[in-house]
C-alpha atoms as a PDB file:
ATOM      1  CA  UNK A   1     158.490-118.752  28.781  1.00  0.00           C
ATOM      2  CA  UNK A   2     162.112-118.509  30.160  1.00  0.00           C
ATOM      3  CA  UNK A   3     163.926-115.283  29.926  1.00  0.00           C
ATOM      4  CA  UNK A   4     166.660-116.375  27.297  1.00  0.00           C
ATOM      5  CA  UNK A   5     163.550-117.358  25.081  1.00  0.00           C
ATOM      6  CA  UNK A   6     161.946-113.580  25.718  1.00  0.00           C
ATOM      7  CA  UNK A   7     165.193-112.376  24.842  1.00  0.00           C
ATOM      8  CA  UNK A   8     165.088-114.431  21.883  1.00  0.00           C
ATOM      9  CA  UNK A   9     162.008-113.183  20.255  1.00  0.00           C
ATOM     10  CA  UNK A  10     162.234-109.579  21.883  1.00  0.00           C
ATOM     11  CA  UNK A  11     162.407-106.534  19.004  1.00  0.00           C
ATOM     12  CA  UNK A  12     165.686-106.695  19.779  1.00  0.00           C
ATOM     13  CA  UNK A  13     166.436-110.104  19.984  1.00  0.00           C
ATOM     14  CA  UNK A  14     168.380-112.440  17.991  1.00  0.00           C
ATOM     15  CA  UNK A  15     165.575-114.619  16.738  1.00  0.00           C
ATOM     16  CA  UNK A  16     163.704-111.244  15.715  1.00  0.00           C
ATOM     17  CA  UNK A  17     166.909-109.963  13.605  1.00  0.00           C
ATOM     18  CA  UNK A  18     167.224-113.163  11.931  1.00  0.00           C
ATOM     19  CA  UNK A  19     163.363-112.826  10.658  1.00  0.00           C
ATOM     20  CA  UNK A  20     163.663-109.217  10.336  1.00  0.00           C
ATOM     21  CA  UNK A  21     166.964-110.181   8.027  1.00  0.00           C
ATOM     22  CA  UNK A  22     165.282-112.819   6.309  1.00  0.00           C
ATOM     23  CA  UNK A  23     162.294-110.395   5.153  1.00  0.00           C
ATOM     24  CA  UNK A  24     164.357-107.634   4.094  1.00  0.00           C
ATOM     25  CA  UNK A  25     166.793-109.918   2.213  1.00  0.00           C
ATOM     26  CA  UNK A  26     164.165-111.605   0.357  1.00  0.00           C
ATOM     27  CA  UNK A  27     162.238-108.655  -0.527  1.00  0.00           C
ATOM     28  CA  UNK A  28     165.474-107.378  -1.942  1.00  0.00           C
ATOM     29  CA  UNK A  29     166.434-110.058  -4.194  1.00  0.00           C
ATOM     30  CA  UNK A  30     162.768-110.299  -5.352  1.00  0.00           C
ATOM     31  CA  UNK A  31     162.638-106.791  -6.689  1.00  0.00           C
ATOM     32  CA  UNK A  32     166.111-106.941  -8.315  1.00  0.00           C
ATOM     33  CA  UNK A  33     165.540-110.015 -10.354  1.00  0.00           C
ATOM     34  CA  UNK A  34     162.086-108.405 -11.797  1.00  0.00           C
ATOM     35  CA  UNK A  35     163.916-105.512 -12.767  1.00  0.00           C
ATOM     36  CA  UNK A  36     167.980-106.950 -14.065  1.00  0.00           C
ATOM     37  CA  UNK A  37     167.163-106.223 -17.872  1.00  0.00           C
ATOM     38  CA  UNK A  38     165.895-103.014 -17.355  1.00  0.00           C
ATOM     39  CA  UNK A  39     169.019-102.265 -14.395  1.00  0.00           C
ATOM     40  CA  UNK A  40     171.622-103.159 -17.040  1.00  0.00           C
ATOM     41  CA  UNK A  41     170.077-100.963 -19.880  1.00  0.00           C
ATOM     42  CA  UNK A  42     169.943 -98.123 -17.443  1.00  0.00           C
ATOM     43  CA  UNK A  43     173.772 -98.659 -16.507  1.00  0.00           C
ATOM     44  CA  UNK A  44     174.075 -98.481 -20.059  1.00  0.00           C
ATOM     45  CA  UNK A  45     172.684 -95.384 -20.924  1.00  0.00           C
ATOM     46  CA  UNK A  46     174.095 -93.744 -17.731  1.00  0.00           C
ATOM     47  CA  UNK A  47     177.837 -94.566 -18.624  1.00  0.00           C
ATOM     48  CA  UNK A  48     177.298 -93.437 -21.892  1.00  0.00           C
ATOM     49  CA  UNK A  49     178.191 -96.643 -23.364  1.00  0.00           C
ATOM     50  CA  UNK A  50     179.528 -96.205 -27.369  1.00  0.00           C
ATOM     51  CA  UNK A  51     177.119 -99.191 -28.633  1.00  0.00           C
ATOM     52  CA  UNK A  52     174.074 -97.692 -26.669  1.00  0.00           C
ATOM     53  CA  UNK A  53     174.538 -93.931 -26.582  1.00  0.00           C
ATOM     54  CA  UNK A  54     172.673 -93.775 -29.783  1.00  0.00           C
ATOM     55  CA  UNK A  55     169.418 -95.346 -28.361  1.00  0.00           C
ATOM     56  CA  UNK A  56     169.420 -93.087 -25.140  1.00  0.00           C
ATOM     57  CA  UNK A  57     166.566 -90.999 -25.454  1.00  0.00           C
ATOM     58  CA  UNK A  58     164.480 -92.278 -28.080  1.00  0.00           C
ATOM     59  CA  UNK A  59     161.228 -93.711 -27.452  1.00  0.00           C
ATOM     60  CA  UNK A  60     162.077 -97.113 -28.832  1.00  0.00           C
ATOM     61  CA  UNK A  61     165.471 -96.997 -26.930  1.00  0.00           C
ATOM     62  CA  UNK A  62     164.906 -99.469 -24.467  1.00  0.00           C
ATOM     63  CA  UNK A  63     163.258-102.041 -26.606  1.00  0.00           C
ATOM     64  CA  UNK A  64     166.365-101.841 -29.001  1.00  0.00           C
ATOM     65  CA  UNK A  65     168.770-101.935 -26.558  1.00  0.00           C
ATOM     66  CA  UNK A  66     167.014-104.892 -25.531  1.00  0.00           C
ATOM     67  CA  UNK A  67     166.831-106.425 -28.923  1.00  0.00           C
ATOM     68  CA  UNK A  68     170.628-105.960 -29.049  1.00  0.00           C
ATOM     69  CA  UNK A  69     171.589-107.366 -26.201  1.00  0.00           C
ATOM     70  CA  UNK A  70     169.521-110.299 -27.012  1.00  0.00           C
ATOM     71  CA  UNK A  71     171.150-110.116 -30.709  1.00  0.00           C
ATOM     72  CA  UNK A  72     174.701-109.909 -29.461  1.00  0.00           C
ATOM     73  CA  UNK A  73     174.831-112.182 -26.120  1.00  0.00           C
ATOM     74  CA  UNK A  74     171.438-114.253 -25.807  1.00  0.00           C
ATOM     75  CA  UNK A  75     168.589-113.630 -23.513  1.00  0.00           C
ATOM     76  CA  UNK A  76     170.902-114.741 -20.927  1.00  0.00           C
ATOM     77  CA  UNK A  77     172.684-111.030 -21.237  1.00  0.00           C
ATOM     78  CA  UNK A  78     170.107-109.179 -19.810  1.00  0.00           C
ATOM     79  CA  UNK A  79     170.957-110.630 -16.919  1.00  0.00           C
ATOM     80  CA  UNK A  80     174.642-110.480 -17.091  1.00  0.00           C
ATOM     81  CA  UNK A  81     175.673-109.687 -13.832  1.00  0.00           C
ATOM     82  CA  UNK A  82     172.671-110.414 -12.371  1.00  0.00           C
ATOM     83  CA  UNK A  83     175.129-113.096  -9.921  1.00  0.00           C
ATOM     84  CA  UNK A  84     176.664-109.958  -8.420  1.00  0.00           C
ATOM     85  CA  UNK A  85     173.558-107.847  -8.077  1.00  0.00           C
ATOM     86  CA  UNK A  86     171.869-110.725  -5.950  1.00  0.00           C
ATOM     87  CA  UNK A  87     175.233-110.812  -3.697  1.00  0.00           C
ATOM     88  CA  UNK A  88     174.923-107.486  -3.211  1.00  0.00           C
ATOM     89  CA  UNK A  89     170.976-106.504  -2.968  1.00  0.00           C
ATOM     90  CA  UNK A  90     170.353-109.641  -0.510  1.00  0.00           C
ATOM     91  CA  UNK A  91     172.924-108.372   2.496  1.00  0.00           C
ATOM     92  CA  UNK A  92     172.186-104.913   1.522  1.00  0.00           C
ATOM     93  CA  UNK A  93     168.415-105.118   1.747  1.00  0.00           C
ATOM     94  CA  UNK A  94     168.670-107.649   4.764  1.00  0.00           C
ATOM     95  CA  UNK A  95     170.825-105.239   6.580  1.00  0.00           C
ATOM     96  CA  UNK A  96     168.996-102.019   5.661  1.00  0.00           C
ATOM     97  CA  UNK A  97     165.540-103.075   6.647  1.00  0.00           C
ATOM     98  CA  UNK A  98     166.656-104.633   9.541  1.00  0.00           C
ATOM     99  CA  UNK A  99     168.695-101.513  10.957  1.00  0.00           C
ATOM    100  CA  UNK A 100     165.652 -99.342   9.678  1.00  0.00           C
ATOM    101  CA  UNK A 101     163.310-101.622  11.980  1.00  0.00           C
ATOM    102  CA  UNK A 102     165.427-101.428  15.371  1.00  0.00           C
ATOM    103  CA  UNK A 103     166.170 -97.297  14.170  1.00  0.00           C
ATOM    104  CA  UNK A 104     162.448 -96.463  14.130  1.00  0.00           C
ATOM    105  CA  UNK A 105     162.022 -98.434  17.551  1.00  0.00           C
ATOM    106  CA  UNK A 106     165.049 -95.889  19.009  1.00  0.00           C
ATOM    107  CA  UNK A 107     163.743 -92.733  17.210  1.00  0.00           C
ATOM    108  CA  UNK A 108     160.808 -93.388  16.595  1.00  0.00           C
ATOM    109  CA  UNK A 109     159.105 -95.415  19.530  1.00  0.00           C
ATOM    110  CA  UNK A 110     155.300 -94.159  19.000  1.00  0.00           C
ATOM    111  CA  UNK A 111     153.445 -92.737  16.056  1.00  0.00           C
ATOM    112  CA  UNK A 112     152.803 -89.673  17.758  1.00  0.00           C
ATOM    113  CA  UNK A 113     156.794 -89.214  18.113  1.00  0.00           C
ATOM    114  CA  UNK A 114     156.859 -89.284  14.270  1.00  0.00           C
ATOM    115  CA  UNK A 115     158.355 -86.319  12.491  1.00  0.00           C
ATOM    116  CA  UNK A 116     159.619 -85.647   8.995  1.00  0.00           C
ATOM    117  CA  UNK A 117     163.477 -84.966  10.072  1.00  0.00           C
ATOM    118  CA  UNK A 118     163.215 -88.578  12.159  1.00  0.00           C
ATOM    119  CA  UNK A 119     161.967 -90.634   9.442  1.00  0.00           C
ATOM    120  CA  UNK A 120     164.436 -89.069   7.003  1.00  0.00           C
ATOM    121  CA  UNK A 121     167.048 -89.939   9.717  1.00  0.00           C
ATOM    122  CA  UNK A 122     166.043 -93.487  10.176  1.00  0.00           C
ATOM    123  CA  UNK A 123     165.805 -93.897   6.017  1.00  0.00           C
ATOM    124  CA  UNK A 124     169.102 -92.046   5.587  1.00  0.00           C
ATOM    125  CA  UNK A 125     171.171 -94.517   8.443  1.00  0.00           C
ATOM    126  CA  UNK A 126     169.480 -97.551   6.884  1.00  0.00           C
ATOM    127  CA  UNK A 127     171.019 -96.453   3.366  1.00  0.00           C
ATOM    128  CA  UNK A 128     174.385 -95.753   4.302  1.00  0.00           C
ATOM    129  CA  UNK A 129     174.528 -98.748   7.233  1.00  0.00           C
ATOM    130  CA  UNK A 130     175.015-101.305   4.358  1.00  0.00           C
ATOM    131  CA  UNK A 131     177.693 -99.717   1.734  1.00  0.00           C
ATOM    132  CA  UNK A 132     180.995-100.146   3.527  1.00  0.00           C
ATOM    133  CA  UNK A 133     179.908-104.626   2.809  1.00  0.00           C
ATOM    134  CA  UNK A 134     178.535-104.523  -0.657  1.00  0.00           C
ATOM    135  CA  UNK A 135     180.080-101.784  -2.718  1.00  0.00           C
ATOM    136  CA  UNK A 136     182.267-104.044  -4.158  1.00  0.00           C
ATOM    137  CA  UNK A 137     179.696-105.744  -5.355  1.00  0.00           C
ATOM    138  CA  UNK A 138     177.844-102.993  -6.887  1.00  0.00           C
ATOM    139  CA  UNK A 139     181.369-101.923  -8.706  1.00  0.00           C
ATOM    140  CA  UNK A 140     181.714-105.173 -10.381  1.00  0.00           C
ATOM    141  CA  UNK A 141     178.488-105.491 -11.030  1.00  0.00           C
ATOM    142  CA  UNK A 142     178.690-102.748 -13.223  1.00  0.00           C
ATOM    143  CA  UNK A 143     182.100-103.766 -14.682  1.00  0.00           C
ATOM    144  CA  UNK A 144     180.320-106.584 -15.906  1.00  0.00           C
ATOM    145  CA  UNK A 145     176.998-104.928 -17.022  1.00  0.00           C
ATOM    146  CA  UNK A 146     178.615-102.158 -19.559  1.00  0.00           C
ATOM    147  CA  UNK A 147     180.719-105.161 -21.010  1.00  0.00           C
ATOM    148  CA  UNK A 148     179.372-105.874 -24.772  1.00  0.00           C
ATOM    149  CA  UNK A 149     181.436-109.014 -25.856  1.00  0.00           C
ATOM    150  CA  UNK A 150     179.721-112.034 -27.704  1.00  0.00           C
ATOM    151  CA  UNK A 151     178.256-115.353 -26.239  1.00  0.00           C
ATOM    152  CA  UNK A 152     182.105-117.236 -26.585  1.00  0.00           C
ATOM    153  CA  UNK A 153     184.008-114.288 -24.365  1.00  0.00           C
ATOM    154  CA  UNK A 154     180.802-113.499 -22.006  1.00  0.00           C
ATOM    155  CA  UNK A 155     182.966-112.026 -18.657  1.00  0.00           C
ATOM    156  CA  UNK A 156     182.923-113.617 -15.559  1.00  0.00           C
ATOM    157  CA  UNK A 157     183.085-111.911 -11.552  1.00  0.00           C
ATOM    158  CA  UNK A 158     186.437-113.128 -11.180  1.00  0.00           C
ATOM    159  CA  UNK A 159     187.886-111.696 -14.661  1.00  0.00           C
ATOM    160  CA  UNK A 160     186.360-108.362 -13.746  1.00  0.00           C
ATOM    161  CA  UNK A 161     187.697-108.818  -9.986  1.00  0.00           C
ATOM    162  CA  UNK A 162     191.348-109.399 -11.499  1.00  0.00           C
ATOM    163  CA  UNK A 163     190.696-106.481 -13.800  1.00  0.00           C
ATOM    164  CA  UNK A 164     190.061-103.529 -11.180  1.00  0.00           C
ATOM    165  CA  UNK A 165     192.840-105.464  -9.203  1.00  0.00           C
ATOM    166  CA  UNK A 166     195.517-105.009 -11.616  1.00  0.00           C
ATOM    167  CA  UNK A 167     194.240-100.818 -12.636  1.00  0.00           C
ATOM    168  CA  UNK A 168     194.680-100.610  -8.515  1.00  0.00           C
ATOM    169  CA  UNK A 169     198.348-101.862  -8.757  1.00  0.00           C
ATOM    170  CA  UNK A 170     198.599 -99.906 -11.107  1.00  0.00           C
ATOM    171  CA  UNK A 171     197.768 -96.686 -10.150  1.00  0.00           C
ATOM    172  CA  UNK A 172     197.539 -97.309  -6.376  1.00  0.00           C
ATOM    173  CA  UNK A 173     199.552 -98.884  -3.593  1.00  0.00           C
ATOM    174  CA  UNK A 174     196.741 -99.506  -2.194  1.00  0.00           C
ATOM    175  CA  UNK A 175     194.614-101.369  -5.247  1.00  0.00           C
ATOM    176  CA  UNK A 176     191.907-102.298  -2.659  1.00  0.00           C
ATOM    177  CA  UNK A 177     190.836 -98.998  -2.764  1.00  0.00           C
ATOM    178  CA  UNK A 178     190.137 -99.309  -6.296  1.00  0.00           C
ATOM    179  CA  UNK A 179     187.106-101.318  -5.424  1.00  0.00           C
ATOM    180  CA  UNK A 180     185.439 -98.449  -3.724  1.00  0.00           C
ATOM    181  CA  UNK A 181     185.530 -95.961  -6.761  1.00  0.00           C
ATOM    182  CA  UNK A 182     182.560 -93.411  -6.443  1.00  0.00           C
ATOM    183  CA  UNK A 183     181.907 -94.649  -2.953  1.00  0.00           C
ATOM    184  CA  UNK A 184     181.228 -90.623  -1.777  1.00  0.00           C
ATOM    185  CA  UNK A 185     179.388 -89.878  -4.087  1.00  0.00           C
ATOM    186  CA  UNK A 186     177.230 -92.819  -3.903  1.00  0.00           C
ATOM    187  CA  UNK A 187     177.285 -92.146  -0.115  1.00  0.00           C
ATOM    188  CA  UNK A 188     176.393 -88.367  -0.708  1.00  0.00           C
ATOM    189  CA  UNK A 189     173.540 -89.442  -3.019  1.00  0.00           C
ATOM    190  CA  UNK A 190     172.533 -92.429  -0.691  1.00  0.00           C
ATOM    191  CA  UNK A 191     171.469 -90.308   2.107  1.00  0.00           C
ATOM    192  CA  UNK A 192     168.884 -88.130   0.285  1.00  0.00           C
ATOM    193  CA  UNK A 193     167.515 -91.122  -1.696  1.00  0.00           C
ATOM    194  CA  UNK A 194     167.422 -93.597   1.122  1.00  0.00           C
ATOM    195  CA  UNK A 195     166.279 -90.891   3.149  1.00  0.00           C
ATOM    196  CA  UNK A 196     163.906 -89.736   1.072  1.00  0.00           C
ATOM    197  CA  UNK A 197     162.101 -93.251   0.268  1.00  0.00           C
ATOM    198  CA  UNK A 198     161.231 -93.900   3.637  1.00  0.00           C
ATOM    199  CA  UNK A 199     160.271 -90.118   4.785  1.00  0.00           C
ATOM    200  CA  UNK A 200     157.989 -90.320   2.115  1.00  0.00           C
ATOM    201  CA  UNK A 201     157.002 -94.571   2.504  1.00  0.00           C
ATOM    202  CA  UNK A 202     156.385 -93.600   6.321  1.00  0.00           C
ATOM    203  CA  UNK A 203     154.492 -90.149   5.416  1.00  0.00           C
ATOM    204  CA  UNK A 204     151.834 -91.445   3.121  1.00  0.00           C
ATOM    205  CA  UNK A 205     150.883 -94.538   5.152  1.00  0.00           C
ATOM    206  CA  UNK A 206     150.426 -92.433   8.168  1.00  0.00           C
ATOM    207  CA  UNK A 207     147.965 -90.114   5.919  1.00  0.00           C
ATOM    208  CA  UNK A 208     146.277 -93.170   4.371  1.00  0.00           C
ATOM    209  CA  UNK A 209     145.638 -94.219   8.537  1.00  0.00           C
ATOM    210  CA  UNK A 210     144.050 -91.124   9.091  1.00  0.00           C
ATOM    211  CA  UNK A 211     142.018 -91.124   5.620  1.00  0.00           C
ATOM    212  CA  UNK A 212     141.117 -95.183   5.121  1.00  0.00           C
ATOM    213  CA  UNK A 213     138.600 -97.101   7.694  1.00  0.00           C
ATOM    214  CA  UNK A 214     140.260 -99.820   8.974  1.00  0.00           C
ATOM    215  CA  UNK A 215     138.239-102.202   6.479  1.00  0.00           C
ATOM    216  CA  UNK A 216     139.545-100.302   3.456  1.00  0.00           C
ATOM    217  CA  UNK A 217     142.843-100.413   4.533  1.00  0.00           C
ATOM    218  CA  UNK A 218     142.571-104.170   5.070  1.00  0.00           C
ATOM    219  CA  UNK A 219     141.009-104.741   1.572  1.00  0.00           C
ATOM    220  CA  UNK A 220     143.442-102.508  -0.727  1.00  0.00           C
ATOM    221  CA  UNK A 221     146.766-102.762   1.818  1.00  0.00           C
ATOM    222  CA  UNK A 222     148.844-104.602  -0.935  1.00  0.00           C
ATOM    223  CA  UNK A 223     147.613-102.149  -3.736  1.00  0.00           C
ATOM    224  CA  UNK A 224     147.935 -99.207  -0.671  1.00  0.00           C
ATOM    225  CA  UNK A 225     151.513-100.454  -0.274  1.00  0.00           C
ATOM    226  CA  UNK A 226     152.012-100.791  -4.416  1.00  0.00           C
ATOM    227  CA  UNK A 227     151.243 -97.188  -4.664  1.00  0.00           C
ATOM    228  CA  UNK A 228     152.955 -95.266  -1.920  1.00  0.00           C
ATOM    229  CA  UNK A 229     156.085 -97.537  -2.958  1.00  0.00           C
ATOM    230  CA  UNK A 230     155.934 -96.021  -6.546  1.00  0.00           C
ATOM    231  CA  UNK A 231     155.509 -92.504  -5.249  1.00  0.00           C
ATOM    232  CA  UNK A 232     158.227 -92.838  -2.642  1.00  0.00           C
ATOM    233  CA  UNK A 233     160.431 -94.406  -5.228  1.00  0.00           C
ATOM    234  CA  UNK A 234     159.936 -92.130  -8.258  1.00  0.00           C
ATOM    235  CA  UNK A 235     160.486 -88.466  -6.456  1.00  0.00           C
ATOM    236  CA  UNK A 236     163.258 -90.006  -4.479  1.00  0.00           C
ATOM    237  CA  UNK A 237     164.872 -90.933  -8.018  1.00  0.00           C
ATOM    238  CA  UNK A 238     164.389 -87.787  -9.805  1.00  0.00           C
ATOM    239  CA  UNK A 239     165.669 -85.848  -6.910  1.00  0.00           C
ATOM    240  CA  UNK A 240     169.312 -87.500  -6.835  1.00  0.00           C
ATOM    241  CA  UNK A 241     169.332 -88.926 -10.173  1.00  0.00           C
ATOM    242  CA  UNK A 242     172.601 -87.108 -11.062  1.00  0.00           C
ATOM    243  CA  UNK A 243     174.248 -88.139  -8.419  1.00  0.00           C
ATOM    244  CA  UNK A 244     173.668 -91.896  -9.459  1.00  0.00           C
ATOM    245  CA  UNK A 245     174.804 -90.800 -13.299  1.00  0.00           C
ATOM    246  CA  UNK A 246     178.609 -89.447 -11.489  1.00  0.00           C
ATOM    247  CA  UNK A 247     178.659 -92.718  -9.045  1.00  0.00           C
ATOM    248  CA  UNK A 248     178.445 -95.258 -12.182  1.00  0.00           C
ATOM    249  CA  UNK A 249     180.682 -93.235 -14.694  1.00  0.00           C
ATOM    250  CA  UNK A 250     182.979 -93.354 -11.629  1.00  0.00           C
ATOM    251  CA  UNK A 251     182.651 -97.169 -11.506  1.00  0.00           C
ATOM    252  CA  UNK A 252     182.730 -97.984 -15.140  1.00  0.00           C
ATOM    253  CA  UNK A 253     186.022 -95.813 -15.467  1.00  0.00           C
ATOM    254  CA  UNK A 254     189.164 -98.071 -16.147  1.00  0.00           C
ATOM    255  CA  UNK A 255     186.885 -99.958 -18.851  1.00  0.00           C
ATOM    256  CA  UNK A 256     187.638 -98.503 -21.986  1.00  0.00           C
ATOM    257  CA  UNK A 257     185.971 -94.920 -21.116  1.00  0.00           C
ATOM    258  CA  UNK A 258     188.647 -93.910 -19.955  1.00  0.00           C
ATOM    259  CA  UNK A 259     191.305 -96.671 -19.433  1.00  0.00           C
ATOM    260  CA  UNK A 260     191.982 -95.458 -15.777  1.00  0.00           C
ATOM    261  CA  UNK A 261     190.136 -94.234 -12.540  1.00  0.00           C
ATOM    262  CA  UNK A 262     188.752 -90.747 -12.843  1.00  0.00           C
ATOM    263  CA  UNK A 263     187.370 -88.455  -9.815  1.00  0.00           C
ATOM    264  CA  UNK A 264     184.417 -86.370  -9.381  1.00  0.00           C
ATOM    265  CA  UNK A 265     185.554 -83.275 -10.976  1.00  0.00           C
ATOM    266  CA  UNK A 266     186.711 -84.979 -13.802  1.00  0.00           C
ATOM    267  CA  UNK A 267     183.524 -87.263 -14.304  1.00  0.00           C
ATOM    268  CA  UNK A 268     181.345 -83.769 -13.777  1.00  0.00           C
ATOM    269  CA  UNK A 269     183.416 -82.359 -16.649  1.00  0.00           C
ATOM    270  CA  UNK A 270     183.647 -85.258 -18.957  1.00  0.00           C
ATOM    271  CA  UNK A 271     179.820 -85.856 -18.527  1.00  0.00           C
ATOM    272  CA  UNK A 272     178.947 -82.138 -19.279  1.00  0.00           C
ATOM    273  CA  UNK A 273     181.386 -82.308 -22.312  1.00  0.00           C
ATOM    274  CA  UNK A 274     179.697 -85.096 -23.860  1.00  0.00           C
ATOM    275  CA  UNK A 275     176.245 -84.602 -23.542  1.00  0.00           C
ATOM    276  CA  UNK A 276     175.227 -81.205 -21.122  1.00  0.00           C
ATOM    277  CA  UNK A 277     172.363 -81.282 -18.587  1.00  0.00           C
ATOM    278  CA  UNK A 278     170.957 -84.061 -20.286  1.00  0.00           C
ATOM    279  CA  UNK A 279     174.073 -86.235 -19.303  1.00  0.00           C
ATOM    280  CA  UNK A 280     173.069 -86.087 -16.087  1.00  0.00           C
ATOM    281  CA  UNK A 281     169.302 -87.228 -16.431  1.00  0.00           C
ATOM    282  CA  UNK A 282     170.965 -90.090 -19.465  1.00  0.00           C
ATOM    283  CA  UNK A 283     168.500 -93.217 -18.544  1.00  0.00           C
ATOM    284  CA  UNK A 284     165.895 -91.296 -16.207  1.00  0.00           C
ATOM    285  CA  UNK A 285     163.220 -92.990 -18.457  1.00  0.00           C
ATOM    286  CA  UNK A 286     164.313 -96.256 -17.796  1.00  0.00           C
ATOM    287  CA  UNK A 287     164.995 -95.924 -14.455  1.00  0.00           C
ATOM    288  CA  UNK A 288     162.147 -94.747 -13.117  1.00  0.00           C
ATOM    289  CA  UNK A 289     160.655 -97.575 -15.031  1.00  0.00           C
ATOM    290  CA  UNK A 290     162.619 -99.806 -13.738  1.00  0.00           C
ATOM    291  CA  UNK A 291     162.644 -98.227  -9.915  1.00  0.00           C
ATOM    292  CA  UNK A 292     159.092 -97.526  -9.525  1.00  0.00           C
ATOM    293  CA  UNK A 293     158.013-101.487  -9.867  1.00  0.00           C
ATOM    294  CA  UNK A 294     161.340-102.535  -8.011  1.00  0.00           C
ATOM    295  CA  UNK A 295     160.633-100.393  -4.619  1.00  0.00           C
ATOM    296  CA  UNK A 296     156.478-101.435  -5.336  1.00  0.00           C
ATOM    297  CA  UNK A 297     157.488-104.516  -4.940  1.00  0.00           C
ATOM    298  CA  UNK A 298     160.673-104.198  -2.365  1.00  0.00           C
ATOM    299  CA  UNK A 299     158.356-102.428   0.150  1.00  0.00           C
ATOM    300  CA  UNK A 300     155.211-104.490  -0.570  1.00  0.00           C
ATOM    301  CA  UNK A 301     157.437-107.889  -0.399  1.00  0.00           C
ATOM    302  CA  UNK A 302     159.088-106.978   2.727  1.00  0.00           C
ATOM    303  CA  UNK A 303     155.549-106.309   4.068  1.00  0.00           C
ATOM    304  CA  UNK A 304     154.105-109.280   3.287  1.00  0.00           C
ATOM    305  CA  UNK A 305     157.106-111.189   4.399  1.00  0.00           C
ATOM    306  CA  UNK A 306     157.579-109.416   7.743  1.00  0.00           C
ATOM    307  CA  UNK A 307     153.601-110.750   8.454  1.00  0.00           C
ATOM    308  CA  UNK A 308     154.532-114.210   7.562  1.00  0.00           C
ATOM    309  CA  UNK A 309     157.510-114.040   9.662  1.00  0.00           C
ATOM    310  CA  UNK A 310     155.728-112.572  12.542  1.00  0.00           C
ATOM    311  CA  UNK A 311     158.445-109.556  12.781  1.00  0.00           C
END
């Protein structure tokens, strides 16, 4: 083997990102599309939409959402938006595992060099390594998710693109900037919830190691995976679930609710006013249905596709 080629297919070479990319990017857009109608309900409930606040809540709320949705835009709007999410969840998850992969190899060469703080570290970097590319993406994402118009006036990425454009030249000169609305706080909340998915993804499979035989593990790996993802998802959702309800009030500002760009303080307020503590937890239901399954099947994917890849 020449030594361009063992550069190549080092940990650290190019060939070895790519795969690494690959693996993360299609494990990302895998779990997204099994969970868009269940993302855009949540988004939703969290913004405190006018058409949807009612079903927020109840225990049929999701399935009438749903039923509305379907009512008022086709089955096609469950999945309106779902263009933007892909744009954004691809890069984001191929960039994010594949910085997490060459992060554990820096802090964490060895198992035995393991620690909680480093594989909160390496979680929390891989979160936040991302943002700066995709937020946009995210933002009109969610422009386009809390929009409620029939099948004839369904909204389109570049009418929502020309939208926060023109509320940026408006209030702004710099309307760019308008793009990144709730960026901190999504970066404030990122760190704990990225962090905490892998602390906890990392934790558990080292304890099912020293638990399993090595023939149990390699019977019940993918259900192994299934399960740790759930748990790792789930507490890491509860804990910074208020955060996420502040980030996409943030983002849907300027769309009706209110007509312009509010900041934290004002979203804090506006969300107490409304609705209390429980404005904060508006769509927990949901989303832990929703994010349980999608980071099962995130973590479990990008397993199975890092074997087939040989990263």
């Amino acid at each position: 083997m020449s030594d361009f080629s063992k550069i190549v297919d080092s940990p650290t070479g190019l060939d070895f990102v790519v795969r690494s990319a690959l693996a993360g990017g299609f494990a990302g857009g895998i779990a997204k599309t099994a969970v868009a109608p269940l993302d855009r309900i949540k988004i939703l409930f969290q913004t405190h939409n006018a058409d949807f606040r009612r079903f927020s809540g109840s225990r049929t709320g999701v399935v009438d959402a749903m039923q509305l949705i379907v009512k008022t835009q086709g089955f096609r709007g469950l999945y309106q938006g779902h263009t933007l999410t892909l744009a954004r969840a691809i890069p984001h998850a191929a960039i994010g595992y594949t910085i997490y992969e060459q992060t554990s190899r820096i802090l964490i060469p060895t198992r035995e060099s393991q620690t909680p703080f480093k594989r909160f570290l390496a979680g929390a970097i891989t979160g936040i390594s991302a943002m700066p590319f995709t937020y946009p993406f995210e933002l009109i994402r969610v422009r386009m998710a809390i929009e409620m118009k029939s099948y004839s006036q369904r909204p389109s990425p570049w009418n929502a693109i020309r939208t926060i454009w023109a509320e940026g030249r408006a209030h702004s000169l710099l309307p760019a900037l308008h793009f990144y609305r709730g960026f901190t706080v999504s970066a404030l909340g990122t760190v704990p919830y990225r962090g905490g998915i892998f602390l906890i993804w990392e934790t558990l499979n080292a304890q099912s190691r020293e638990r399993f035989s090595r023939e149990t593990l390699d019977a019940y790996q993918t259900r192994i995976h299934l399960v740790i993802g759930a748990i790792s998802g789930t507490v890491a959702q509860v804990a910074t679930y208020p955060l996420e309800v502040i980030r996409r009030t943030q983002q849907a500002s300027g769309a009706g609710f209110p007509e312009r760009m509010i900041g934290f303080r004002e979203t804090v307020t506006r969300i107490w006013t409304l609705a209390r503590w429980g404005g904060f937890f508006s769509g927990l239901g949901i989303g832990l249905i929703k994010q349980v399954p999608m980071h099962s099947i995130s973590l479990v994917v990008w397993q199975i596709a890092k074997r087939l890849l040989n990263v």
